[in-house]
Protein backbone atom coordinates (compact mmCIF):
# COMPACT_ATOMS: atom_id res chain seq x y z
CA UNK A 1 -41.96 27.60 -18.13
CA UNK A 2 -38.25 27.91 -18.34
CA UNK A 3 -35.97 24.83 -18.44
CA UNK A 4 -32.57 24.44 -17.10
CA UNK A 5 -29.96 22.81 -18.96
CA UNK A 6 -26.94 21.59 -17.03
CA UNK A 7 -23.84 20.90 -19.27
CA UNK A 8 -21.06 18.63 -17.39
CA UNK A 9 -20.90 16.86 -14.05
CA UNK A 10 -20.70 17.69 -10.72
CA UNK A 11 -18.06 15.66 -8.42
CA UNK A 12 -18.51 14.81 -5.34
CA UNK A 13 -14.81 15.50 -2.83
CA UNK A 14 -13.45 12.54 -2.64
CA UNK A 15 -14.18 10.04 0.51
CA UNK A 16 -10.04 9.47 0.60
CA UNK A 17 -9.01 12.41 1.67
CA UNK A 18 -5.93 11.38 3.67
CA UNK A 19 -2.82 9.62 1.65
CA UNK A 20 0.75 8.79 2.14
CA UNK A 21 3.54 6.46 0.17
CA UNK A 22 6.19 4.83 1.58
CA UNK A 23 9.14 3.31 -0.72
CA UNK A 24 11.37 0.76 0.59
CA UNK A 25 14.71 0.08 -1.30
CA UNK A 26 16.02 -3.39 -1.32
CA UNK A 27 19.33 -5.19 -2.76
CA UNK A 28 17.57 -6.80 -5.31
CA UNK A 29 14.24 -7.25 -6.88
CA UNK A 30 14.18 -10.85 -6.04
CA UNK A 31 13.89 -9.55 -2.86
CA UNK A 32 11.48 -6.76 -3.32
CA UNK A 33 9.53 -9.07 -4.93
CA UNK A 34 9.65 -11.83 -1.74
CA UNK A 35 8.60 -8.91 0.69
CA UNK A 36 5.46 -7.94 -1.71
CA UNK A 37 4.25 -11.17 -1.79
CA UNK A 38 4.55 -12.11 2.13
CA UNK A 39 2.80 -8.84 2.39
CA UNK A 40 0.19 -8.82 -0.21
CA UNK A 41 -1.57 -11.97 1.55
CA UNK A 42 -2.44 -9.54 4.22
CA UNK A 43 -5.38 -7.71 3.62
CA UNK A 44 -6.81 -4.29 4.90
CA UNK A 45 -9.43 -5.19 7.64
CA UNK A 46 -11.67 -2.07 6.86
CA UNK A 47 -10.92 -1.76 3.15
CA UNK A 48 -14.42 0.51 3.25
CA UNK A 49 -11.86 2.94 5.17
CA UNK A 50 -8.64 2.50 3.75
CA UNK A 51 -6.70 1.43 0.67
CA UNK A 52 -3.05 0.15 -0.07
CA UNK A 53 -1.92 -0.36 -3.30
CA UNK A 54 1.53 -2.33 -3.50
CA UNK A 55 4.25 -2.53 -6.53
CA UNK A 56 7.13 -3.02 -6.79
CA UNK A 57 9.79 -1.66 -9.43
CA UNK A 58 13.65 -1.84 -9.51
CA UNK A 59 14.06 -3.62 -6.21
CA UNK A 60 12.14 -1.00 -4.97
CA UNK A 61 8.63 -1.72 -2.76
CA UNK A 62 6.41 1.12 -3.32
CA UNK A 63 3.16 1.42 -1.02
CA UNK A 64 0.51 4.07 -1.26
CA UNK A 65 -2.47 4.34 1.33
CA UNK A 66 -5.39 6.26 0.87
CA UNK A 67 -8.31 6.66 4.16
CA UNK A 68 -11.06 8.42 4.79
CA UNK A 69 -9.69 9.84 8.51
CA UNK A 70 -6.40 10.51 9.41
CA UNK A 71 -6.68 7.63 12.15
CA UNK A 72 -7.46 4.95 10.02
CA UNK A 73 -4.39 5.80 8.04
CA UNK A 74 -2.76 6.13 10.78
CA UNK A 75 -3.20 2.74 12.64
CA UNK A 76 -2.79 0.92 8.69
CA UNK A 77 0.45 2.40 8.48
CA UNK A 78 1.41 1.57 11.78
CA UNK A 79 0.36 -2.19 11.08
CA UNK A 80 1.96 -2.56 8.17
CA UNK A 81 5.53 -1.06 8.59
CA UNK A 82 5.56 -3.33 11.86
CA UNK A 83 4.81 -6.75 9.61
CA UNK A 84 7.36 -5.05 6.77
CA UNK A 85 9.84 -4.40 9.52
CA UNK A 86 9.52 -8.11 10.52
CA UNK A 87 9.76 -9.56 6.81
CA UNK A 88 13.00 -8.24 6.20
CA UNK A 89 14.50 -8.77 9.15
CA UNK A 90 13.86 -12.56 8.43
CA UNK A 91 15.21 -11.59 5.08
CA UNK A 92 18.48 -10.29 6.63
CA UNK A 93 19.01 -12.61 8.84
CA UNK A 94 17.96 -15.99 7.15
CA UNK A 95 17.68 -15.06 3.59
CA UNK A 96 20.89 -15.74 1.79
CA UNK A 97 20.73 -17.49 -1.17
CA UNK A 98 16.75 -16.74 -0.95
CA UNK A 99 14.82 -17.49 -4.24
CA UNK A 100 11.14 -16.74 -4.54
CA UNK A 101 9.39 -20.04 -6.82
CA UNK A 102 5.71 -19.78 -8.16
């Protein structure tokens, strides 16, 4: 009887097939770093279907979003540059002299 000797893995295709980024460039860090944390207390309501990964790096907001279907991304992106869009337009209009405290 012959045996068979696999050498190596097999991968399975990834579940996230569907990605996108989206970089936002602000005045400042300071407030790069404000919009990230209003932002970050908001969660992903399906998290089993998609993923967003937030940093942010010379006053620059960087998001990335991975999802299983191209609707879920979609719909997450959708969400989330609406409640962006609203944080710094609260920024712009009432944040002068803004300071973020821990």
């Amino acid at each position: 009887m012959e045996t068979l000797a696999v050498d190596g893995t097999i991968e399975a295709p990834s579940k996230w097939e569907f990605s996108c980024d989206l970089e936002v460039d602000y005045q400042s860090e300071e407030i790069a770093r404000i919009v990230h944390a209003a932002l970050a207390v908001d969660k992903e309501l399906q998290p089993d279907k998609v993923k967003r990964q937030m940093t942010v790096s010379d006053g620059k907001l960087s998001v990335h979003f991975e999802a299983v279907e191209a609707r879920f991304l979609r719909a997450s992106y959708s969400a989330f540059v609406d409640v962006l869009t609203l944080a710094t337009k609260t920024i712009e209009e009432f944040g002068q002299g803004m300071t973020m405290t821990l």
